[in-house]
N, C-alpha and C. Protein backbone atom coordinates (compact mmCIF):
# COMPACT_ATOMS: atom_id res chain seq x y z
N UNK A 1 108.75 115.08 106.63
CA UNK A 1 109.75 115.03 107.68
C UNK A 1 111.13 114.92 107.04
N UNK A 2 112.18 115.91 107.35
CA UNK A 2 113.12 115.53 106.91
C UNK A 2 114.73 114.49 107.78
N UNK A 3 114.43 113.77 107.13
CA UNK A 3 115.40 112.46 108.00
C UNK A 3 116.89 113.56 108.19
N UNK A 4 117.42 113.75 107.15
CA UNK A 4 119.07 114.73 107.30
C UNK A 4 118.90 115.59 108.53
N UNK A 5 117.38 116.81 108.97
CA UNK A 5 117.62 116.86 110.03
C UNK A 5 117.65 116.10 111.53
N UNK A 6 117.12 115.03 111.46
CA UNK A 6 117.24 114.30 112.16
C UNK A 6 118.32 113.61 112.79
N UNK A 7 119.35 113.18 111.60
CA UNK A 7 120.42 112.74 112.06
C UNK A 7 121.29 113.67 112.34
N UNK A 8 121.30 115.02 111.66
CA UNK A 8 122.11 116.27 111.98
C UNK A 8 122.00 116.19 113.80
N UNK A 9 120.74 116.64 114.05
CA UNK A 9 120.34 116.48 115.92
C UNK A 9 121.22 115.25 116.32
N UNK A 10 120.74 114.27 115.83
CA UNK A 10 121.70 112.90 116.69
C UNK A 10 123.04 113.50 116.61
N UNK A 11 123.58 113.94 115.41
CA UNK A 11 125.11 114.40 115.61
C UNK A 11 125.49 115.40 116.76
N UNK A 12 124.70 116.08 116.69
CA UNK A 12 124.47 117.47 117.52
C UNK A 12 124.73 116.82 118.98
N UNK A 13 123.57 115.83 119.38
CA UNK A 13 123.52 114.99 120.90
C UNK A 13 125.12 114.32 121.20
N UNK A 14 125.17 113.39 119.92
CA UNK A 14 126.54 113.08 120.12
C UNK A 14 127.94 113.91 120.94
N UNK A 15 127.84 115.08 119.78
CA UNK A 15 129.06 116.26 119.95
C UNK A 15 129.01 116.71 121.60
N UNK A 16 127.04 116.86 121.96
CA UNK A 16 126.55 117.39 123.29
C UNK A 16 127.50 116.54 124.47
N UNK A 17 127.15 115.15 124.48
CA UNK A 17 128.00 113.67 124.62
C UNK A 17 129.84 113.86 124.97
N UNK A 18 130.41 114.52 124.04
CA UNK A 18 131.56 114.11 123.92
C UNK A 18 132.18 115.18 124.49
N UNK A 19 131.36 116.69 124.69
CA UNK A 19 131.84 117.75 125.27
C UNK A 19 131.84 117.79 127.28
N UNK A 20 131.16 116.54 127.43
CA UNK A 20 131.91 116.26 128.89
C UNK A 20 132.89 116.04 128.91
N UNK A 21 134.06 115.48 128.27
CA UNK A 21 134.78 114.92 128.24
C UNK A 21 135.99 115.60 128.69
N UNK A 22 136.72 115.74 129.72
CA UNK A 22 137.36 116.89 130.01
C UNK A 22 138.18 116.79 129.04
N UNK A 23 139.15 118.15 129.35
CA UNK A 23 139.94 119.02 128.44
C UNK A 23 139.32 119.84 127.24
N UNK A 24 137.15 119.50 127.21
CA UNK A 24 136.91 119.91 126.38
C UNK A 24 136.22 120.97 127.20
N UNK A 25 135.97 121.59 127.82
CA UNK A 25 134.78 122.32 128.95
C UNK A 25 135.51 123.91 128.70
N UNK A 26 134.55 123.99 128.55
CA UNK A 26 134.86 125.90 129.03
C UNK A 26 135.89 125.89 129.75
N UNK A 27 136.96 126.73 129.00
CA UNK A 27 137.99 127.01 130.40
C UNK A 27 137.95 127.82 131.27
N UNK A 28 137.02 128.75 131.24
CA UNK A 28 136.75 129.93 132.31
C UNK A 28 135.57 129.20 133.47
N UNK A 29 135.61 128.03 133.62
CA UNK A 29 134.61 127.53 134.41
C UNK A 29 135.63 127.13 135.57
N UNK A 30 136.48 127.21 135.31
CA UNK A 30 137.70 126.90 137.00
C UNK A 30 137.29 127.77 137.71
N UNK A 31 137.46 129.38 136.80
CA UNK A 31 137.70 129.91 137.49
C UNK A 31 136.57 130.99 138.74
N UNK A 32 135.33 129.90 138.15
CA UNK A 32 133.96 130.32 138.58
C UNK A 32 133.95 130.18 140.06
N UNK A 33 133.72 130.65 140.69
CA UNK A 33 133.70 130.30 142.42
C UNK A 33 131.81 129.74 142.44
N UNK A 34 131.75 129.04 143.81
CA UNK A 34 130.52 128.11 143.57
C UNK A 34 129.52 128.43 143.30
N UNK A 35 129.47 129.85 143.91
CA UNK A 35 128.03 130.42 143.24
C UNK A 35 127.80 130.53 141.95
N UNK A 36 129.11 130.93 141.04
CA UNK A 36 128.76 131.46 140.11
C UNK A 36 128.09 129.76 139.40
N UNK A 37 129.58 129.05 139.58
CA UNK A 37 129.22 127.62 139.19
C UNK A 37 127.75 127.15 139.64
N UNK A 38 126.62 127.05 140.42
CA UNK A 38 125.76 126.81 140.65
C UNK A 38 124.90 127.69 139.67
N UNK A 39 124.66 129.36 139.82
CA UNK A 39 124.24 129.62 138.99
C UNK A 39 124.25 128.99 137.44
N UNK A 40 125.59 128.93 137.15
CA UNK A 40 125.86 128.40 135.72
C UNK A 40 124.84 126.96 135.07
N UNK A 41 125.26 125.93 136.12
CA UNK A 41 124.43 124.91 135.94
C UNK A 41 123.14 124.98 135.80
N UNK A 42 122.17 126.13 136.69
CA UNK A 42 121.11 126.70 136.99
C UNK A 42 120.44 127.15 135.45
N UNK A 43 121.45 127.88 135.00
CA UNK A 43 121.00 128.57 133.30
C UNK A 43 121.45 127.28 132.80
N UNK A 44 122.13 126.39 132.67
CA UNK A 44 122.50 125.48 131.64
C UNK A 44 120.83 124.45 131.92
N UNK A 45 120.26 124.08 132.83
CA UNK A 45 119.39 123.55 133.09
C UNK A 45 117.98 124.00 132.89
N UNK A 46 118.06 125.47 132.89
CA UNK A 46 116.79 125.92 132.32
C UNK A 46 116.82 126.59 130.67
N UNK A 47 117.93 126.29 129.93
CA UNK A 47 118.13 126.60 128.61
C UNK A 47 117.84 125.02 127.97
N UNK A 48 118.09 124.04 128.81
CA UNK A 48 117.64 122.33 128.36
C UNK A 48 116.31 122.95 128.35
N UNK A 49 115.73 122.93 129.62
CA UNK A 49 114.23 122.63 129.79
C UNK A 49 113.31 123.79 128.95
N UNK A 50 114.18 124.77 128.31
CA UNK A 50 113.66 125.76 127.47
C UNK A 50 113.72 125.23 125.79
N UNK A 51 114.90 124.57 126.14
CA UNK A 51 114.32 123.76 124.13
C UNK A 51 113.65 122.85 124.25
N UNK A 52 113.75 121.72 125.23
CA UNK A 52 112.95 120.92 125.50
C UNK A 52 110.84 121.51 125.36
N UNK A 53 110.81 122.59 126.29
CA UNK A 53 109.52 122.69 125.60
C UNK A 53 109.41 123.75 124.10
N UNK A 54 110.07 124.24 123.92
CA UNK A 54 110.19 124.74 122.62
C UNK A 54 109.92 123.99 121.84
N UNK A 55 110.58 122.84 121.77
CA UNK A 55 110.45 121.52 120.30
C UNK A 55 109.04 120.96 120.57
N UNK A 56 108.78 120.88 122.10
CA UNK A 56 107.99 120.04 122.19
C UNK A 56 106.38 120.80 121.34
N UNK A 57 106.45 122.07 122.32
CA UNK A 57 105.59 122.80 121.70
C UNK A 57 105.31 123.29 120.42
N UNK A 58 106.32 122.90 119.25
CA UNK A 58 106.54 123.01 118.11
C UNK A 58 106.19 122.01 117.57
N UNK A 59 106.24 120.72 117.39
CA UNK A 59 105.79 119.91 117.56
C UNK A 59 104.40 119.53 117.24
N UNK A 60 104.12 119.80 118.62
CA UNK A 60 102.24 119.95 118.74
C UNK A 60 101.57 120.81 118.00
N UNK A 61 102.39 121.72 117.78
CA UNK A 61 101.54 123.07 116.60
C UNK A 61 101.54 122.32 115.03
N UNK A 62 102.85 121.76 114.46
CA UNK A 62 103.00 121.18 113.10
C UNK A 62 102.11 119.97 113.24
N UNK A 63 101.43 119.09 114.48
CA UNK A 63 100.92 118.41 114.39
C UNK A 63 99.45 118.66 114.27
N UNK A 64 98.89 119.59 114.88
CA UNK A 64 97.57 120.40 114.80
C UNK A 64 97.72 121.28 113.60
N UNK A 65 98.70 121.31 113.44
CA UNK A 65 98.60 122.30 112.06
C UNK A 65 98.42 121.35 110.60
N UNK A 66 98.59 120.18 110.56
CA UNK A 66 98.55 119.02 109.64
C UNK A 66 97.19 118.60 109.56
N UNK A 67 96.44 118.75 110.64
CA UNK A 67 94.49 118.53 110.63
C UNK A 67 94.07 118.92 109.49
N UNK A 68 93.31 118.22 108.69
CA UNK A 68 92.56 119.17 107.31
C UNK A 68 91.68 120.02 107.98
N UNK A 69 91.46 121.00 106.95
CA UNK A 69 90.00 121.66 107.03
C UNK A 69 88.76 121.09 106.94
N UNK A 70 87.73 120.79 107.91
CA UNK A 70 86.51 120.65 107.56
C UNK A 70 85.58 120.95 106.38
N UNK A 71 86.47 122.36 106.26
CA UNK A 71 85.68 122.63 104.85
C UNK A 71 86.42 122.20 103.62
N UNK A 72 87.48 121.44 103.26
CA UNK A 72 88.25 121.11 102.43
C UNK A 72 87.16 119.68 101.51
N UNK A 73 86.77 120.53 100.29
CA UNK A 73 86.23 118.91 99.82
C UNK A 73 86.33 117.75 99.56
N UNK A 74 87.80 117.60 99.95
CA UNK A 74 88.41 116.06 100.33
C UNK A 74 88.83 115.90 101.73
N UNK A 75 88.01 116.54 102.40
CA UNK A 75 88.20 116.37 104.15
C UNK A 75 88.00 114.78 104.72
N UNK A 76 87.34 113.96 104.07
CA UNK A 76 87.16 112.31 104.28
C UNK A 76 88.51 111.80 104.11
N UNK A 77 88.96 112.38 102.47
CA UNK A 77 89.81 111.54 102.37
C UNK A 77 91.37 111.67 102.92
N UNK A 78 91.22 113.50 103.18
CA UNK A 78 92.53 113.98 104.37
C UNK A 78 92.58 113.64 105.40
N UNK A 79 91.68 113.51 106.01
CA UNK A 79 91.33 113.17 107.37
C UNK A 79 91.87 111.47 107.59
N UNK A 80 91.86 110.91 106.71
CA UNK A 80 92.14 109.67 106.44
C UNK A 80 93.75 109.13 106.54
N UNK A 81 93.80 110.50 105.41
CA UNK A 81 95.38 110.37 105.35
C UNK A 81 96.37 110.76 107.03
N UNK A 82 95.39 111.49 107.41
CA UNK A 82 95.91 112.37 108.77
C UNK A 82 95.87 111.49 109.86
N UNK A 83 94.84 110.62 109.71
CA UNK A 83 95.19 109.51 110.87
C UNK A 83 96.01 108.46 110.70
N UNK A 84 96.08 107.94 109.40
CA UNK A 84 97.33 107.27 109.15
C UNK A 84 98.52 107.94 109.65
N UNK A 85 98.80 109.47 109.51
CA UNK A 85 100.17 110.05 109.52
C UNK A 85 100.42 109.68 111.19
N UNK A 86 99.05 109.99 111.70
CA UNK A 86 99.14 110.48 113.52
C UNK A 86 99.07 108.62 113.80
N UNK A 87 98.77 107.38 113.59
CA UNK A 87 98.91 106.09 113.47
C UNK A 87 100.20 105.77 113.44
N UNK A 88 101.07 106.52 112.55
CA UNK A 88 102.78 106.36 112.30
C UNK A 88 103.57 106.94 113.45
N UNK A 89 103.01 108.57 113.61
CA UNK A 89 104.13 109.34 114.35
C UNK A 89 103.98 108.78 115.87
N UNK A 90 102.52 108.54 116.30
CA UNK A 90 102.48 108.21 117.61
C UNK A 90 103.67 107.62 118.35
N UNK A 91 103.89 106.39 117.68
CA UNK A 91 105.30 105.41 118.29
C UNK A 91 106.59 105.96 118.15
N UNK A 92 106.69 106.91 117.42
CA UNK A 92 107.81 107.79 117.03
C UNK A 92 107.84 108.61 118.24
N UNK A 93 106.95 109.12 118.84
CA UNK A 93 106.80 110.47 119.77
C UNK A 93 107.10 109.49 120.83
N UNK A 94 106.80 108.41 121.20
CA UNK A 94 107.06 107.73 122.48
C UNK A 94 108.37 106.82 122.74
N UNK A 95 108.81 106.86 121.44
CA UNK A 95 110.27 106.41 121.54
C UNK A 95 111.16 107.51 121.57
N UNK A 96 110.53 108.55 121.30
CA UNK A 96 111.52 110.02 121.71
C UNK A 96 111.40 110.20 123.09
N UNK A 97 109.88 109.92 123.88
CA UNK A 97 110.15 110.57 125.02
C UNK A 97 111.38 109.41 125.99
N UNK A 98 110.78 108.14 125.64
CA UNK A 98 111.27 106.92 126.01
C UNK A 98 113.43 107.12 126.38
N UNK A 99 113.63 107.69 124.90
CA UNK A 99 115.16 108.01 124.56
C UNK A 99 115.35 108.89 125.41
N UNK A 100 114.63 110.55 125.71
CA UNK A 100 115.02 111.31 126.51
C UNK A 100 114.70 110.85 128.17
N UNK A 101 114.04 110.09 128.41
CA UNK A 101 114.03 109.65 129.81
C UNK A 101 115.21 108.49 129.95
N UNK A 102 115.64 107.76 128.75
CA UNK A 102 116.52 107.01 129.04
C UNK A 102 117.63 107.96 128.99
N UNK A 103 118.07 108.84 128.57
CA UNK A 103 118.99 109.50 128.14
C UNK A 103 119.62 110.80 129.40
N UNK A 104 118.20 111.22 130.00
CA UNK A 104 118.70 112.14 131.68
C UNK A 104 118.74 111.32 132.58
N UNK A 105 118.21 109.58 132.87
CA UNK A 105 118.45 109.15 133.71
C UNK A 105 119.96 108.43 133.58
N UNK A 106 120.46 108.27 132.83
CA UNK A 106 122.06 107.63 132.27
C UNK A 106 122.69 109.18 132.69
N UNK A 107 122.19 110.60 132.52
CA UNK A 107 123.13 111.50 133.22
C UNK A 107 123.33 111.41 134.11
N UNK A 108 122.14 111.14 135.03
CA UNK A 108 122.30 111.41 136.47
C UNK A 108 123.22 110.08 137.27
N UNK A 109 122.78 108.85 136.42
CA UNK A 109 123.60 108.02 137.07
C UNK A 109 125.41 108.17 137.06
N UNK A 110 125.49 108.66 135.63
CA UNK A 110 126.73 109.22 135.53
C UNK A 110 127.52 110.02 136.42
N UNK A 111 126.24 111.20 136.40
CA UNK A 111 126.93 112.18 137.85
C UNK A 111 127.47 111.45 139.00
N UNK A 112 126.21 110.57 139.12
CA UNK A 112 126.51 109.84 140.36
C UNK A 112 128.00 109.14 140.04
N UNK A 113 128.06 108.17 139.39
CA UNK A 113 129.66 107.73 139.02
C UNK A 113 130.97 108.71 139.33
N UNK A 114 130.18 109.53 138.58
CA UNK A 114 132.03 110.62 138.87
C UNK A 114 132.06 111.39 139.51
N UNK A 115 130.72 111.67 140.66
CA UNK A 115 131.35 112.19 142.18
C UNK A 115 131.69 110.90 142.84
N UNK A 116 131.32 109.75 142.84
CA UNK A 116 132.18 108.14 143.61
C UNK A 116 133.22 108.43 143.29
N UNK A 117 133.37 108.38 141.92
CA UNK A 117 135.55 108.00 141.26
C UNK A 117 135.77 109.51 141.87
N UNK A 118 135.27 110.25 141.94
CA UNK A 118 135.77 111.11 142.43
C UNK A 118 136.41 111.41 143.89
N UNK A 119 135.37 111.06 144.72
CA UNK A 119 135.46 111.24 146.31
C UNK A 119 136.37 109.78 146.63
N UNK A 120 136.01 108.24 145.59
CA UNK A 120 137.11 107.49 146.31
C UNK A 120 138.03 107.15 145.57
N UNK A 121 138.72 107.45 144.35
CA UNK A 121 139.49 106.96 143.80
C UNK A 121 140.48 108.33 142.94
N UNK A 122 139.86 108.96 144.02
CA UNK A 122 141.21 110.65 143.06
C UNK A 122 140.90 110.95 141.63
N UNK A 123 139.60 110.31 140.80
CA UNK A 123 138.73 110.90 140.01
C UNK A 123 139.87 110.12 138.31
N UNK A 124 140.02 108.67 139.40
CA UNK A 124 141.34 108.14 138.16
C UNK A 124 140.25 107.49 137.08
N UNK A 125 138.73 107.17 137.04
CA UNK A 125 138.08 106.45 136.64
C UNK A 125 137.09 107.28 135.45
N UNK A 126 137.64 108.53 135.30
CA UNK A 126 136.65 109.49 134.97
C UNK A 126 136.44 109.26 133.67
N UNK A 127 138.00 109.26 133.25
CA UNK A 127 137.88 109.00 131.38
C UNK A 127 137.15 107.84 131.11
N UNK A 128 137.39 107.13 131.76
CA UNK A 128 136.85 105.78 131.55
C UNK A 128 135.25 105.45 131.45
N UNK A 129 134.94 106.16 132.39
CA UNK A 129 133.50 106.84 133.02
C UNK A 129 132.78 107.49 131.85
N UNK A 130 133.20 108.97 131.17
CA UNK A 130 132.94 109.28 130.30
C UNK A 130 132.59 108.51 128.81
N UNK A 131 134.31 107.98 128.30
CA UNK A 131 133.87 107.32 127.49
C UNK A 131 132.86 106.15 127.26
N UNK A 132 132.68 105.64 128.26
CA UNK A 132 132.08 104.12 128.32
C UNK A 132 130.22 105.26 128.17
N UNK A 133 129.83 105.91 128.80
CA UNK A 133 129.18 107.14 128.58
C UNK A 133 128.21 106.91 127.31
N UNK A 134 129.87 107.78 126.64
CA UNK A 134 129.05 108.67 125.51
C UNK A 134 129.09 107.46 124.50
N UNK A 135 129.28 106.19 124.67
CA UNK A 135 129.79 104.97 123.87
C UNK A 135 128.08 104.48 124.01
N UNK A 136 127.80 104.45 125.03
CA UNK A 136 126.26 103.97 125.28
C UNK A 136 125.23 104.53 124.83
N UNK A 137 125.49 105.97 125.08
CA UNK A 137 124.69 106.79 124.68
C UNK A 137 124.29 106.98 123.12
N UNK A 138 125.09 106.49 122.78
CA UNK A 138 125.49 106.76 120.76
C UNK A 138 124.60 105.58 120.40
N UNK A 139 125.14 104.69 120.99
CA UNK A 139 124.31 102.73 120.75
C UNK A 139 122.81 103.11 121.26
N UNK A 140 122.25 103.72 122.67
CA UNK A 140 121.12 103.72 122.88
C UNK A 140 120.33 104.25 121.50
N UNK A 141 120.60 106.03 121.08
CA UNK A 141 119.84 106.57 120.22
C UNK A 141 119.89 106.18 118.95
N UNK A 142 121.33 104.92 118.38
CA UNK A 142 121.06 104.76 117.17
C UNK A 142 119.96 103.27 117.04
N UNK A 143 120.04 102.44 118.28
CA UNK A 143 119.39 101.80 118.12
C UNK A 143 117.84 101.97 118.30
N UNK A 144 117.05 102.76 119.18
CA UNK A 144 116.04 103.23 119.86
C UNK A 144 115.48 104.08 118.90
N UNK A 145 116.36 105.06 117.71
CA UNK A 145 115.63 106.16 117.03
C UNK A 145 115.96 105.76 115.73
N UNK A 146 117.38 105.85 115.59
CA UNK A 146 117.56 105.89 113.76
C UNK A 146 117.49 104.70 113.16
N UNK A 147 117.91 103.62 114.19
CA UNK A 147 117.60 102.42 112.88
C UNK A 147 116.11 102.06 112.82
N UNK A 148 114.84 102.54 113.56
CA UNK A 148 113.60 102.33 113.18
C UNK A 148 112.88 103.11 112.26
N UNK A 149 114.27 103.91 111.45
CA UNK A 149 113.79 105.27 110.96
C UNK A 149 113.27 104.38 109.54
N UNK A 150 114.03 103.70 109.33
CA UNK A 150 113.53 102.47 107.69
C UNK A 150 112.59 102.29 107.44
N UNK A 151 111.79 101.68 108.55
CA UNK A 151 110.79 101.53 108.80
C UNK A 151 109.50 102.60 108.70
N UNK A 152 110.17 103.89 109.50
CA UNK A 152 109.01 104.54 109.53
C UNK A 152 108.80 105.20 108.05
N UNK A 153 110.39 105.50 107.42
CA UNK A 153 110.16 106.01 105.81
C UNK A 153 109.74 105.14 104.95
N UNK A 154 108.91 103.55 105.13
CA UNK A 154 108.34 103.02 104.32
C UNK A 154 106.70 103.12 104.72
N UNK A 155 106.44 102.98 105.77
CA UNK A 155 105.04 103.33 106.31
C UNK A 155 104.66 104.91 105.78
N UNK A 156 105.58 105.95 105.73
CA UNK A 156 105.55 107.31 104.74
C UNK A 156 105.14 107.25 103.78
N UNK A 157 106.09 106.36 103.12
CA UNK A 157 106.10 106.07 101.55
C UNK A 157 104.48 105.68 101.45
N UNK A 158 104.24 105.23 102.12
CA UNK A 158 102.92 104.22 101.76
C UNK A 158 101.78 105.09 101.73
N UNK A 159 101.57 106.09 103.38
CA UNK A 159 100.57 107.22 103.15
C UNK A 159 100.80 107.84 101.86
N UNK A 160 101.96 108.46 101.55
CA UNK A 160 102.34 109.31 100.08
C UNK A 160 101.38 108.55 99.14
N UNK A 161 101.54 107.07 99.29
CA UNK A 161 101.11 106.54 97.72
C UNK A 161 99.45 106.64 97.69
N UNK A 162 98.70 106.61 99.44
CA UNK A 162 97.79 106.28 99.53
C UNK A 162 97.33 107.98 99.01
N UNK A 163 97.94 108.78 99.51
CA UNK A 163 97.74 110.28 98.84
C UNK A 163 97.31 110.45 97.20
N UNK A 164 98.36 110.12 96.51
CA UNK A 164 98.69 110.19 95.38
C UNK A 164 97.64 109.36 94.39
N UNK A 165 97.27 108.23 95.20
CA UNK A 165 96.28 107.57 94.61
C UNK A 165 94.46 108.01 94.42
N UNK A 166 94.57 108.82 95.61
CA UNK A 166 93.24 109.56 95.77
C UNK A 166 93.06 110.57 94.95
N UNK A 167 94.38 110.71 94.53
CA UNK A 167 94.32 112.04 93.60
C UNK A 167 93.94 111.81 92.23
């Protein structure tokens, strides 16, 4: 597993994060009339839910694809190693889904926020709204994903050695 891409993505989410932020938005989106704007959201929502199963399904293949061979004459002792790996990643996979359910339900509440500041306060609360946002959002995933990452690259380390030792 490589950790650099990992945090590259968190950067990536971040940048995702900070591009609400007005003055940063497409500027040809004013000039969208509602349909188009509905459409728009429409593709922006099924291009999520299109990487979303992309990774996911990618994923599941590198994870089925990591199974030894039955016929491999150290299939005991791969097999071994393979449940240790799937022992590690498990809690990893459920603190991802955990992050992304924490992570669309903080959108939606958001939305909700800045059509309120919107409809009662002339939309004076927005920056505020945003930043406080993408401020949470940064604290949720570094605390929830990357700082347990220590952890999981010593439980690694350890299958590696248990590898290396069989050898």
């Amino acid at each position: 597993m490589n950790y650099e891409s990992i945090r590259k993505n968190y950067k990536k989410l971040k940048t995702l994060v900070l591009k609400l932020k007005p003055g940063s938005r497409q500027p040809d989106l004013s000039s969208l009339d509602f349909k188009q704007l509905d459409a728009f959201v429409d593709e922006m929502i099924g291009d999520l839910q299109n990487t979303f199963t992309t990774n996911i399904n990618d994923l599941r293949t590198r994870i089925k694809g990591a199974r030894p061979d039955p016929s491999d004459p150290d299939y005991a002792d791969k097999m071994q190693l393979y449940q240790n790996l799937l022992v590690t990643m498990v809690p990893v996979i459920q603190k991802v889904q955990s992050l992304a359910d924490d992570i669309l339900n903080d959108l939606q509440t958001l939305m909700n926020q800045l059509w309120d500041d919107i409809c009662k306060n002339n939309a004076r609360g927005v920056d505020e709204l945003l930043d406080n946002h993408a401020r949470r959002t940064e604290e949720k995933v570094k605390k929830t994903f990357l700082e347990p990452f220590d952890v999981l690259e010593d439980k690694l380390s350890q299958i590696k050695q248990m590898c290396y030792s069989s050898h």
